[in-house]
N, C-alpha and C. Protein backbone atom coordinates (compact mmCIF):
# COMPACT_ATOMS: atom_id res chain seq x y z
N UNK A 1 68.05 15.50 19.06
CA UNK A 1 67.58 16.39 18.02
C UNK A 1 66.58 15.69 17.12
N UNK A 2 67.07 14.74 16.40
CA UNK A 2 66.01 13.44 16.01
C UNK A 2 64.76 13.63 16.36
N UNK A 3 64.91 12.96 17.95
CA UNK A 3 63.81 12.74 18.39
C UNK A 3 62.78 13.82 18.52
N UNK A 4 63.60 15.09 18.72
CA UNK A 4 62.15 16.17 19.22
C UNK A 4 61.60 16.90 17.68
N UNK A 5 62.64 16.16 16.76
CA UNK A 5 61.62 16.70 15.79
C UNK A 5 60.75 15.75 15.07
N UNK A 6 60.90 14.22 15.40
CA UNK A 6 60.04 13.31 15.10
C UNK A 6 58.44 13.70 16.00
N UNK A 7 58.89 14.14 17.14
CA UNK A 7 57.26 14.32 18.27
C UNK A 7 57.07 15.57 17.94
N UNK A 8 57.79 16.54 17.14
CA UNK A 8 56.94 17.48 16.65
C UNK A 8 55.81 17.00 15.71
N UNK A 9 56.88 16.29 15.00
CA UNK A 9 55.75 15.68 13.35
C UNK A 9 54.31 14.77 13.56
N UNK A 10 55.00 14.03 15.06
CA UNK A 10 53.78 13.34 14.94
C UNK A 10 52.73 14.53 15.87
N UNK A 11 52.79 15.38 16.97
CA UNK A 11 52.27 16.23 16.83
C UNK A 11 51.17 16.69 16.21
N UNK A 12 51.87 17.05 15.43
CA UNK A 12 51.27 17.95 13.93
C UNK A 12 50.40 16.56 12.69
N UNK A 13 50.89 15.67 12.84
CA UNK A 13 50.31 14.71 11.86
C UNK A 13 49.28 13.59 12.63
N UNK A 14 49.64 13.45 14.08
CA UNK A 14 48.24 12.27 14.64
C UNK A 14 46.91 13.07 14.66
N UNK A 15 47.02 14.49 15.03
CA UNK A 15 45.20 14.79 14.90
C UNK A 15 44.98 14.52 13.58
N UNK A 16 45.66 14.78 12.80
CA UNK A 16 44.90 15.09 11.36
C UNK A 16 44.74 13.73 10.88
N UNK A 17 45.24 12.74 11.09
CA UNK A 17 45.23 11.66 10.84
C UNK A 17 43.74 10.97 11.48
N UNK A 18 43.89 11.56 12.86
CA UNK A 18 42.81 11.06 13.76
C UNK A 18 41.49 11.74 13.37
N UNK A 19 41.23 12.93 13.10
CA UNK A 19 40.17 13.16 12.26
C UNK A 19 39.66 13.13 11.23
N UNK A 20 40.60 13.07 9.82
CA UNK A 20 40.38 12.08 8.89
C UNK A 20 39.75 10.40 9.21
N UNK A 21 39.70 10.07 10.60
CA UNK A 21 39.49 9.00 10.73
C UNK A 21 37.82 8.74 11.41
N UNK A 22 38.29 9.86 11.90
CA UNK A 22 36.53 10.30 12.78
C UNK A 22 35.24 10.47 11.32
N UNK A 23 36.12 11.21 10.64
CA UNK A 23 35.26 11.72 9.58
C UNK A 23 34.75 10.42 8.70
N UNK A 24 35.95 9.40 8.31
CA UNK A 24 35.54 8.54 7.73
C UNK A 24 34.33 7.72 8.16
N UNK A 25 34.18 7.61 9.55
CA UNK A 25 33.29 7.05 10.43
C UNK A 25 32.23 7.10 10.78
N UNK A 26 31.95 8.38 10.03
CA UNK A 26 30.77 9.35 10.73
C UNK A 26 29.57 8.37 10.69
N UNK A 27 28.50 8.69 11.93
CA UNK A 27 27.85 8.04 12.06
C UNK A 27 26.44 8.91 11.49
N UNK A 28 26.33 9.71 10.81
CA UNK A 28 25.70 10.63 10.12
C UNK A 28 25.07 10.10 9.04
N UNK A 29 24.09 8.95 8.96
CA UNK A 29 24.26 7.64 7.65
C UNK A 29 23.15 8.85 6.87
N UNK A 30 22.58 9.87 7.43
CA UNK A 30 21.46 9.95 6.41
C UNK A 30 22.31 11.65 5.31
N UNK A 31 23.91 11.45 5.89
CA UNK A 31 24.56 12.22 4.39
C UNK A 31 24.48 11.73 3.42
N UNK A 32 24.70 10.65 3.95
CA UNK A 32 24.94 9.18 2.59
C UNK A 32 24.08 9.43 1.77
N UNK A 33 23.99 9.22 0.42
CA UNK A 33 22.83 9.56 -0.81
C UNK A 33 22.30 8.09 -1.14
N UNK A 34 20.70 7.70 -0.57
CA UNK A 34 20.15 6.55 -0.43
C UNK A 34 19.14 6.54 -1.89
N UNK A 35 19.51 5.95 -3.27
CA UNK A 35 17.92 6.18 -4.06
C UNK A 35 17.00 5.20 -3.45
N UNK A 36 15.85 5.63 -4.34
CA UNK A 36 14.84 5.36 -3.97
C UNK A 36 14.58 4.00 -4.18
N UNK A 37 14.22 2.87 -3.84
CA UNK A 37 14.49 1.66 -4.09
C UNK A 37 12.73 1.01 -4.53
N UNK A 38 12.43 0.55 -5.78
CA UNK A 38 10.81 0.18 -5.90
C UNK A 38 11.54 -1.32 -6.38
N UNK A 39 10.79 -2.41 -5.38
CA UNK A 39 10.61 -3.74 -6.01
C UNK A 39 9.26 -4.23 -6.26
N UNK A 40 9.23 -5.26 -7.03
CA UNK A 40 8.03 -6.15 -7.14
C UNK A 40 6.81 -5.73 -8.38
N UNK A 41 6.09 -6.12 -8.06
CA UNK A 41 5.18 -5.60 -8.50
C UNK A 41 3.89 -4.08 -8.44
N UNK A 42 4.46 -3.06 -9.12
CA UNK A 42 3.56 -1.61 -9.26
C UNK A 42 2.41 -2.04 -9.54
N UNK A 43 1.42 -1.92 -9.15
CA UNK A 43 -0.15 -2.06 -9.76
C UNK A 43 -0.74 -0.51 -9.26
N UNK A 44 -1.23 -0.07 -10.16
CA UNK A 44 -2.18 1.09 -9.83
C UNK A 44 -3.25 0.99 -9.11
N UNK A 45 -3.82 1.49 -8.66
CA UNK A 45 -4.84 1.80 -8.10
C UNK A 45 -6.21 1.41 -9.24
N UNK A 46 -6.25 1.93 -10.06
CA UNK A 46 -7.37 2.01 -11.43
C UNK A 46 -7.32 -0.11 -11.97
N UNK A 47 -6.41 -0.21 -11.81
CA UNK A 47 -5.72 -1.51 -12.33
C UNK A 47 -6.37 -2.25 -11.10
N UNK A 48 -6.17 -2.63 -9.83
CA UNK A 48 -6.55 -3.05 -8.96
C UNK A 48 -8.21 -2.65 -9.21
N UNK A 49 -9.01 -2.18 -8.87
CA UNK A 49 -10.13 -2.00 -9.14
C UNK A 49 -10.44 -2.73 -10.20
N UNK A 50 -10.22 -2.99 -11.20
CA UNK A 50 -11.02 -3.57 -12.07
C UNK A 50 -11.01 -4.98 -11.88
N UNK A 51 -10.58 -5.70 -10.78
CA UNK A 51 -10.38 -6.92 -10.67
C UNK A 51 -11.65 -7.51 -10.44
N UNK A 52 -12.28 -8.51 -10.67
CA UNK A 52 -13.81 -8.51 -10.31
C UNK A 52 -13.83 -10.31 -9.64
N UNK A 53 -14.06 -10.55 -8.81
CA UNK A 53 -14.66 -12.36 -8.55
C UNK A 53 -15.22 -12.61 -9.52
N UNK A 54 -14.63 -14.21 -10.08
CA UNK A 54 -15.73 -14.85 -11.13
C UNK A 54 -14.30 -14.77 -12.90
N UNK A 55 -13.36 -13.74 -12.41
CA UNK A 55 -12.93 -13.57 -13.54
C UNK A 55 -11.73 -14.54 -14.15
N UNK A 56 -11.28 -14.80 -14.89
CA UNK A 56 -10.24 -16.19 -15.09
C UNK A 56 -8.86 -15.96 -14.61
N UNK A 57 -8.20 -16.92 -14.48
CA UNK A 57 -6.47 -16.37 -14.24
C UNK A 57 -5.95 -15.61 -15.56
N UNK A 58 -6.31 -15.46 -17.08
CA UNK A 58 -6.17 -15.38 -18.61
C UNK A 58 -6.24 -14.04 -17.78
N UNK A 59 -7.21 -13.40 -17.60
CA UNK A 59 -7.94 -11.83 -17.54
C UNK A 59 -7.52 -11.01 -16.49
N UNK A 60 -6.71 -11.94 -15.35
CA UNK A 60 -6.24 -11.06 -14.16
C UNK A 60 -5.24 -10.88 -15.06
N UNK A 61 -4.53 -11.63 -15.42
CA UNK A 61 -2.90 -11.53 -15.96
C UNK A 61 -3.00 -10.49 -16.87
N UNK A 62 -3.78 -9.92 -17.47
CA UNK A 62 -3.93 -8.96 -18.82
C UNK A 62 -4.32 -8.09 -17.96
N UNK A 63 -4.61 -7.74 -17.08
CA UNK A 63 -4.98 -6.53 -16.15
C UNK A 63 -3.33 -6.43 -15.45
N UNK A 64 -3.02 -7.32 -14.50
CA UNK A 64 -2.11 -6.82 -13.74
C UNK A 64 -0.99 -7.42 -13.73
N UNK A 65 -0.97 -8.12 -14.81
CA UNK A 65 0.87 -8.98 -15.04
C UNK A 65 0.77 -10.27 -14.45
N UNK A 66 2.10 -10.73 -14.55
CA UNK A 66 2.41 -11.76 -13.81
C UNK A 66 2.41 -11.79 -12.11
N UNK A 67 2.05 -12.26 -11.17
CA UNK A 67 2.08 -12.03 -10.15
C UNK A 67 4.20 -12.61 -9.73
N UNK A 68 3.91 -12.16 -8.45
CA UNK A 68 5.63 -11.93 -7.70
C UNK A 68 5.68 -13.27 -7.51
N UNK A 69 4.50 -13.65 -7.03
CA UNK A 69 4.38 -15.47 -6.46
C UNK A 69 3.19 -16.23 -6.77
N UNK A 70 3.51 -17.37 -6.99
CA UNK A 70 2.51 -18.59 -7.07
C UNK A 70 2.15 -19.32 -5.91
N UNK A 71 1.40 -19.88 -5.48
CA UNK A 71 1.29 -21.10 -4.56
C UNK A 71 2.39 -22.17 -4.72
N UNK A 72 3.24 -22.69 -4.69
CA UNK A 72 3.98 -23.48 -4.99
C UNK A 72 3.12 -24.98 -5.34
N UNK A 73 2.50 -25.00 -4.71
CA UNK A 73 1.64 -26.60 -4.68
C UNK A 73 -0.02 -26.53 -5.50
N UNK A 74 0.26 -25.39 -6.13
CA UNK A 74 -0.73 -24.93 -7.70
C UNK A 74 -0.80 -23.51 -8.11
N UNK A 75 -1.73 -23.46 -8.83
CA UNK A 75 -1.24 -21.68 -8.93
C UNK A 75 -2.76 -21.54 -8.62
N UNK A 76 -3.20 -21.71 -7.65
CA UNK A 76 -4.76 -21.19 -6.88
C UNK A 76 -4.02 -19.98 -6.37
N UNK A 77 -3.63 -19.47 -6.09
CA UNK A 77 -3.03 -18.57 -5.16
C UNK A 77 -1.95 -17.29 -5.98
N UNK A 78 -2.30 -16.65 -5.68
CA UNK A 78 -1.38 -15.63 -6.90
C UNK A 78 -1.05 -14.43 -5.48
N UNK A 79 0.29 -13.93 -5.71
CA UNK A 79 0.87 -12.84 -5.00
C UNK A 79 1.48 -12.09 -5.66
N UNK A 80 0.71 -10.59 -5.35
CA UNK A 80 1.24 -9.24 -5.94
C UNK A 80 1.99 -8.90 -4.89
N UNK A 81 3.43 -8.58 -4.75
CA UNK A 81 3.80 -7.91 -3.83
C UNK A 81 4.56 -6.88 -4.35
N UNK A 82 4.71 -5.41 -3.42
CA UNK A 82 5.26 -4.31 -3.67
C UNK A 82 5.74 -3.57 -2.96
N UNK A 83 7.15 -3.51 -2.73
CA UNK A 83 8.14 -3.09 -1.84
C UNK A 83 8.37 -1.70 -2.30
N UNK A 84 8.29 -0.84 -1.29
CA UNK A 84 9.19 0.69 -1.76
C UNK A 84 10.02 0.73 -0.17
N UNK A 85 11.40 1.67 -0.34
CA UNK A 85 12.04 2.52 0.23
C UNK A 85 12.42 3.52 -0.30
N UNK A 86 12.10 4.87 0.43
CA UNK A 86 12.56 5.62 0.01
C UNK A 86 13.24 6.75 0.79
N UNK A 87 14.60 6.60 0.05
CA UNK A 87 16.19 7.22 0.68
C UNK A 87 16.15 6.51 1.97
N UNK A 88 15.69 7.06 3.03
CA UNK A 88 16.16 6.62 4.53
C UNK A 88 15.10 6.80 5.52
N UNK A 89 13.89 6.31 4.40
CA UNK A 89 12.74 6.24 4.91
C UNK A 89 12.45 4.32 5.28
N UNK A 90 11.32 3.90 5.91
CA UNK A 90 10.88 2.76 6.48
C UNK A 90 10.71 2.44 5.22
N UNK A 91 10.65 0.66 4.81
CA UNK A 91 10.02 -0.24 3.99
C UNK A 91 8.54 -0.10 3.95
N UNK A 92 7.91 0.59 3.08
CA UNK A 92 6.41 -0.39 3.13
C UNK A 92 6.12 -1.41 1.89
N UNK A 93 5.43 -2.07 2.38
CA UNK A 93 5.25 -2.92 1.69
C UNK A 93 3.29 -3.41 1.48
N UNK A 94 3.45 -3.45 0.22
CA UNK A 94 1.64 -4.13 0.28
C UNK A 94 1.74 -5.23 -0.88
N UNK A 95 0.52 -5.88 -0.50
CA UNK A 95 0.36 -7.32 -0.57
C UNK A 95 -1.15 -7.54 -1.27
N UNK A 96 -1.29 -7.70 -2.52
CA UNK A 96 -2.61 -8.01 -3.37
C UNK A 96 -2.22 -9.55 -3.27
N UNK A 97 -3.37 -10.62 -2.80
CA UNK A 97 -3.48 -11.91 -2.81
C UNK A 97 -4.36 -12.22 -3.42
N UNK A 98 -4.69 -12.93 -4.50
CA UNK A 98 -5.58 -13.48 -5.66
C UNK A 98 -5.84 -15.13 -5.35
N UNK A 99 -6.61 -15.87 -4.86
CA UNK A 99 -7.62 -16.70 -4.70
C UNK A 99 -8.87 -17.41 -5.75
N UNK A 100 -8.10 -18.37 -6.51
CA UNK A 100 -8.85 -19.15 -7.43
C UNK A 100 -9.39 -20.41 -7.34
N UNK A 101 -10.61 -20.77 -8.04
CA UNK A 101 -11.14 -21.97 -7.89
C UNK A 101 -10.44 -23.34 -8.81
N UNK A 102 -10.92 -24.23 -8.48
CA UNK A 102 -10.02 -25.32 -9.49
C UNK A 102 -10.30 -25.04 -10.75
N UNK A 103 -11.09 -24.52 -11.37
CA UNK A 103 -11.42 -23.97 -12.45
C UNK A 103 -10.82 -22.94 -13.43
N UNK A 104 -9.92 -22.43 -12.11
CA UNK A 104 -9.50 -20.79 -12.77
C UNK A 104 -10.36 -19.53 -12.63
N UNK A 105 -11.35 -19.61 -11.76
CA UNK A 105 -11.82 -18.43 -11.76
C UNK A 105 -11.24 -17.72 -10.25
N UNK A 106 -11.36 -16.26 -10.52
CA UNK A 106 -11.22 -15.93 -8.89
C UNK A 106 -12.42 -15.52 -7.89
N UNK A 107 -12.44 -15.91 -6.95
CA UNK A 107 -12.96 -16.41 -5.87
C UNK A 107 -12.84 -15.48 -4.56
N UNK A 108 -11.63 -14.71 -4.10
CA UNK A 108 -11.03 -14.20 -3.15
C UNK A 108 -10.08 -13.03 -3.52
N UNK A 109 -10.29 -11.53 -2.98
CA UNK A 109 -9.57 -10.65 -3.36
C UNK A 109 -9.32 -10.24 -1.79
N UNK A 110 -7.49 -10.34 -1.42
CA UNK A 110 -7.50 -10.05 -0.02
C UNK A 110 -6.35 -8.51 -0.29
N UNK A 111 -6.60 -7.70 0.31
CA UNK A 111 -6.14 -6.44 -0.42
C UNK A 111 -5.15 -5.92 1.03
């Protein structure tokens, strides 16, 4: 008697168990609520443009901030970088590289 009403219960309680389990699992990742993810450095468009060869590291920085990166072995070299994802879309990413003379002026705009 026990027994056939224990294999009723489980019965009645392993699907539900087992689909509560499916569900937890779901491989459905784009239900999931992904925000929008912005790193690095934003530079506008208008902002970028005004960058000119010849101009000092003082005058980029007052235009477009601090850069993301330095050259490690001087700061000839300046990196804007700017990461977006958005929700459960691909990474893009772009890359303003700033190129200075020993002087401090810039020299190289690689876009």
């Amino acid at each position: 008697m026990c027994c056939k009403m224990f294999h009723r219960n489980l019965l009645i309680i392993a699907p539900l168990l087992l689909s509560m389990l499916i569900v937890g699992c779901s491989t459905l990742e784009k239900v999931v609520y992904r925000p929008d993810m912005n790193q690095g450095n934003y530079l506008s468009h208008h902002d970028v443009e005004k960058i000119e060869k010849g101009m000092t590291q003082q005058q980029v920085a007052y235009i477009l901030g601090t850069p993301m990166l330095r050259d490690p072995f001087g700061s000839r070299t300046w990196f804007y970088v700017f990461r977006q994802q958005t929700g459960h879309e691909k990474i893009t990413q772009r890359t303003l590289t700033l190129l200075f003379d020993a002087d401090g002026a810039l020299i190289n705009i690689e876009k």
